[in-house]
Protein backbone atom coordinates (compact mmCIF):
# COMPACT_ATOMS: atom_id res chain seq x y z
CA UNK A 1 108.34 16.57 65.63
CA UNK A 2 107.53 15.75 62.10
CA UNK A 3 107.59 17.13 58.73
CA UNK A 4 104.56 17.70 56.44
CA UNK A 5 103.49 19.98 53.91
CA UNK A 6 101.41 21.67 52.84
CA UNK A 7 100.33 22.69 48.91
CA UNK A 8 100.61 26.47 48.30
CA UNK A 9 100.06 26.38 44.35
CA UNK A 10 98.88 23.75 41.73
CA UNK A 11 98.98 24.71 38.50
CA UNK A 12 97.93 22.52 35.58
CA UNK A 13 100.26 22.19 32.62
CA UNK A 14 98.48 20.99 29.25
CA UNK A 15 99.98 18.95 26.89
CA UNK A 16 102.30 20.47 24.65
CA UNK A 17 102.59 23.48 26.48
CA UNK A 18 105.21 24.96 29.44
CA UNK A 19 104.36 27.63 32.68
CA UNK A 20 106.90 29.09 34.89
CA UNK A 21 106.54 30.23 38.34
CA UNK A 22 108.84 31.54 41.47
CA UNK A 23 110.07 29.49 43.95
CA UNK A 24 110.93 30.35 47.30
CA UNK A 25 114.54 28.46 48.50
CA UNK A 26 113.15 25.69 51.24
CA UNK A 27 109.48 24.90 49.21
CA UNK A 28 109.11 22.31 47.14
CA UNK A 29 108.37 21.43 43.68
CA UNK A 30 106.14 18.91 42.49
CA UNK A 31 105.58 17.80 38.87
CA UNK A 32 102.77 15.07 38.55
CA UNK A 33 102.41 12.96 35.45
CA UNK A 34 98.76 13.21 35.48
CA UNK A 35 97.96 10.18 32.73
CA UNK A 36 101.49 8.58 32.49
CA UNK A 37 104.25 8.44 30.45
CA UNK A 38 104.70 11.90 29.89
CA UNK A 39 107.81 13.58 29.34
CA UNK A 40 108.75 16.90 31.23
CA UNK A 41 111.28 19.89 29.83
CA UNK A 42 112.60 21.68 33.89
CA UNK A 43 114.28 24.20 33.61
CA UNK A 44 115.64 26.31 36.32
CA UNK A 45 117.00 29.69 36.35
CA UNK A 46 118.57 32.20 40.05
CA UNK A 47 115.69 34.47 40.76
CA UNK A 48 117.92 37.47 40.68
CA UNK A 49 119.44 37.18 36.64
CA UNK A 50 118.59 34.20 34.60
CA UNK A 51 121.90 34.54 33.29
CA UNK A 52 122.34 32.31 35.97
CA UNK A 53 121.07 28.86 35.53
CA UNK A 54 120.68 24.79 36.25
CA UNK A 55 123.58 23.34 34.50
CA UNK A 56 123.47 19.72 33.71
CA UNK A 57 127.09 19.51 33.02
CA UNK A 58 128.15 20.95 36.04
CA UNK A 59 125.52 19.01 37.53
CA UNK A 60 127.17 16.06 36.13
CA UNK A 61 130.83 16.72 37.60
CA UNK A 62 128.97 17.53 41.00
CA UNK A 63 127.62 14.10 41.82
CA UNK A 64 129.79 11.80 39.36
CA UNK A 65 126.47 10.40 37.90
CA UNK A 66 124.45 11.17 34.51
CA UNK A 67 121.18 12.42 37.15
CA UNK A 68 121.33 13.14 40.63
CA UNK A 69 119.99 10.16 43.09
CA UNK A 70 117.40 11.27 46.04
CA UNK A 71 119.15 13.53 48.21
CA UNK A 72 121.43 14.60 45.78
CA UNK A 73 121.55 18.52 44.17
CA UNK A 74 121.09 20.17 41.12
CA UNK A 75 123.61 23.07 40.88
CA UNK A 76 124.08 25.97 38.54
CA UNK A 77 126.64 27.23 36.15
CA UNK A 78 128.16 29.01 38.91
CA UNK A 79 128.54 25.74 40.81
CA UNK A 80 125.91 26.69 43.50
CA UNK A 81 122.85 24.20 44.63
CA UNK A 82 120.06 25.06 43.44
CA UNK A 83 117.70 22.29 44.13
CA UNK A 84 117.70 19.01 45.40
CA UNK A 85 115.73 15.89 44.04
CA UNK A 86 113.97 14.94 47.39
CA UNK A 87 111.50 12.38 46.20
CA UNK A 88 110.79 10.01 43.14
CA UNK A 89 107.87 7.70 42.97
CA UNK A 90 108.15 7.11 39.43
CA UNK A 91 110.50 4.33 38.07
CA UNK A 92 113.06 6.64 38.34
CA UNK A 93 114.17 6.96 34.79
CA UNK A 94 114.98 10.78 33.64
CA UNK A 95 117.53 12.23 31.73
CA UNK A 96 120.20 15.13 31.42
CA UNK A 97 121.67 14.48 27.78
CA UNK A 98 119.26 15.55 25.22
CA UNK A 99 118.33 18.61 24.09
CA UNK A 100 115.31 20.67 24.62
CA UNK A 101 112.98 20.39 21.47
CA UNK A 102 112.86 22.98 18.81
CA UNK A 103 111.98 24.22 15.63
CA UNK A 104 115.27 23.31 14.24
CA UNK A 105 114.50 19.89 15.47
CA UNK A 106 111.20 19.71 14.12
CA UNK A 107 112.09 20.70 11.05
CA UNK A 108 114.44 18.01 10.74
CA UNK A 109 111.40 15.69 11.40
CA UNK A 110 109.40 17.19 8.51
CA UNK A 111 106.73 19.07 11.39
CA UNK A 112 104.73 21.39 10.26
CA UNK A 113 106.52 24.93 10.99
CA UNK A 114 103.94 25.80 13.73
CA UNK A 115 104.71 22.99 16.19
CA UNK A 116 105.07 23.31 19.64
CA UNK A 117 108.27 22.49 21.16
CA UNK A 118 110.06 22.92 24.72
CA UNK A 119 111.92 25.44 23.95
CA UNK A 120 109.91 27.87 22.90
CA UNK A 121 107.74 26.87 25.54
CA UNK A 122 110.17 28.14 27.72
CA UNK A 123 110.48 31.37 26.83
CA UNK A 124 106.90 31.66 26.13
CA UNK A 125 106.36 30.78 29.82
CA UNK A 126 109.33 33.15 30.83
CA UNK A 127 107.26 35.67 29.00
CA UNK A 128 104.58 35.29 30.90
CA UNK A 129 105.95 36.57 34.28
CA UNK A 130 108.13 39.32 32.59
CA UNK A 131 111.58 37.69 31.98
CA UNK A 132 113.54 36.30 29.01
CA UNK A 133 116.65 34.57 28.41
CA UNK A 134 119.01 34.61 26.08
CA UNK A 135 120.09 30.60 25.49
CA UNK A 136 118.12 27.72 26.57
CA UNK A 137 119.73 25.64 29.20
CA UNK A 138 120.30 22.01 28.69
CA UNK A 139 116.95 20.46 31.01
CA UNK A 140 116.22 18.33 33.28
CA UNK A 141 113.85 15.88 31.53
CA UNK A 142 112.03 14.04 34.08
CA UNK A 143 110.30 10.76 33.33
CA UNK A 144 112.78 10.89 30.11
CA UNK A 145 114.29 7.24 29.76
CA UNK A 146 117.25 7.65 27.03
CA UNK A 147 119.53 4.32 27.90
CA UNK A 148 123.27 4.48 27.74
CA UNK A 149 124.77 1.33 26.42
CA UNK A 150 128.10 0.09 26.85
CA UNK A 151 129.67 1.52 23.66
CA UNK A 152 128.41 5.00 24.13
CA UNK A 153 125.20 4.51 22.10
CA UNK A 154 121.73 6.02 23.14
CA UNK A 155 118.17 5.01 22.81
CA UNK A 156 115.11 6.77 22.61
CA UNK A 157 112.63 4.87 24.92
CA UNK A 158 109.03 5.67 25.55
CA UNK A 159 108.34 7.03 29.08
CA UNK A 160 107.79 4.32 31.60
CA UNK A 161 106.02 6.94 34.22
CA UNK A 162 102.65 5.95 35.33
CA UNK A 163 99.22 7.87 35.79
CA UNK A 164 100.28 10.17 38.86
CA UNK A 165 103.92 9.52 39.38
CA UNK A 166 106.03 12.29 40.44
CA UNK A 167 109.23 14.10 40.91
CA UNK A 168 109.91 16.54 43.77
CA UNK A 169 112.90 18.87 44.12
CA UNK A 170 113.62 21.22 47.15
CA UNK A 171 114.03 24.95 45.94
CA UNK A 172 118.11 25.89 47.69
CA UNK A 173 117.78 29.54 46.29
CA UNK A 174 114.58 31.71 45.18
CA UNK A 175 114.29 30.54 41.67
CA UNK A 176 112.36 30.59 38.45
CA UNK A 177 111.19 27.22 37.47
CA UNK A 178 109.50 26.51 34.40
CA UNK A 179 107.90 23.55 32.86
CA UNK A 180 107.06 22.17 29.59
CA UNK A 181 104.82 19.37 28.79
CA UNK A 182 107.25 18.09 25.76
CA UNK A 183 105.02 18.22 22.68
CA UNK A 184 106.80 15.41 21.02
CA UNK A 185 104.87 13.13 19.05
CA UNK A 186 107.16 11.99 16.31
CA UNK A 187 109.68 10.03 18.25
CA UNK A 188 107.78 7.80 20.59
CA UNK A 189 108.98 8.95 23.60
CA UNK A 190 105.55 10.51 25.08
CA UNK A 191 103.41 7.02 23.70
CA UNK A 192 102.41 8.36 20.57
CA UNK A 193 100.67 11.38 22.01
CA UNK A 194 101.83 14.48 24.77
CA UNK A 195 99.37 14.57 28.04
CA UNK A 196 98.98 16.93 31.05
CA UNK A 197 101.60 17.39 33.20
CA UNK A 198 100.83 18.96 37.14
CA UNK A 199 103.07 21.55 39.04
CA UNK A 200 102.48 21.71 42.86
CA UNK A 201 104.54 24.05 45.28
CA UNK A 202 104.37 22.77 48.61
CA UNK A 203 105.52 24.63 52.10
CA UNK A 204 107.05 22.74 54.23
CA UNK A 205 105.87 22.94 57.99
CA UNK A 206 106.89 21.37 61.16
CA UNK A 207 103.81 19.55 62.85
């Protein structure tokens, strides 16, 4: 017997913008960086109340690492799994330290008052299927590459990801995932300028 799967949804995420969608516990989750070096905003939230969510500092304490290594889960901020990172063909660099973007952030950057950011992507997306949450979770930032040095210090790299890398995470509870394409372009972490990012939920099926 072997495992395949089997894409039930692909939903295309343009720059500078986020989309949420349900997810079943045992599909997958797959978020393509379409023309590289893209930065993605994940948040996840329990299906049932989004007062429940994916908690990177209890994620932290659960697998004694700053991100989770293939096999390893994501759990919430009632300590319970809520996915697992099941496959990385990207360089592997992401991050669990910084901040969703926002207008406060922007506005320390001298943006214009209209810009995008990941946070109100969020609950734009959130929105969009009916739900809304009060705080915005610290995310998972995939294809994110923020080095730690030795004395504590952090640096803002550009994303190493290349035209179709990916990320995929195993759902361990229904869920709400959403996305954001970060719409940063004033700190070079997206090379200068956001791109498309790709969701795909995939089934998995014995064969």
């Amino acid at each position: 017997m072997t495992q395949a799967t089997q894409v039930c949804a692909s939903i295309d995420i343009p720059a500078g913008e986020g989309r949420a969608v349900h997810v079943d516990a045992g599909q997958r989750v797959k978020i393509i960086d379409v023309e590289g070096r893209q930065v993605g905003d994940v948040f996840a939230f329990a299906r049932g109340d989004v007062r429940e969510y994916h908690s990177a500092s209890h994620t932290r304490a659960h697998v004694n690492r700053l991100f989770p290594a293939v096999g390893e889960q994501f759990v919430t901020s009632l300590r319970r799994p809520i996915l697992t990172l099941v496959e990385d063909s990207s360089p592997g660099r992401h991050d669990m330290l910084i901040a969703a973007c926002d207008a406060a952030r922007y506005a320390a950057l001298a943006a214009p008052s209209d810009h995008a950011s990941c946070a109100q992507n969020m609950h734009d997306a959130l929105a969009a299927i009916g739900l809304s949450a009060d705080l915005v979770p610290q995310p998972i930032n995939v294809f994110m590459d923020i080095p730690v040095s030795n004395d504590g210090a952090l640096t803002w790299e550009t994303a190493t990801s290349r035209p179709g890398d990916s990320i995929t995470f195993r759902a361990e509870m229904d869920c709400v995932l959403v996305v954001s394409a970060c719409p940063q372009d004033l700190v070079d972490i997206n090379a200068g300028a956001p791109s498309p990012l790709r969701l795909q939920i995939e089934n998995g099926a014995t064969a």
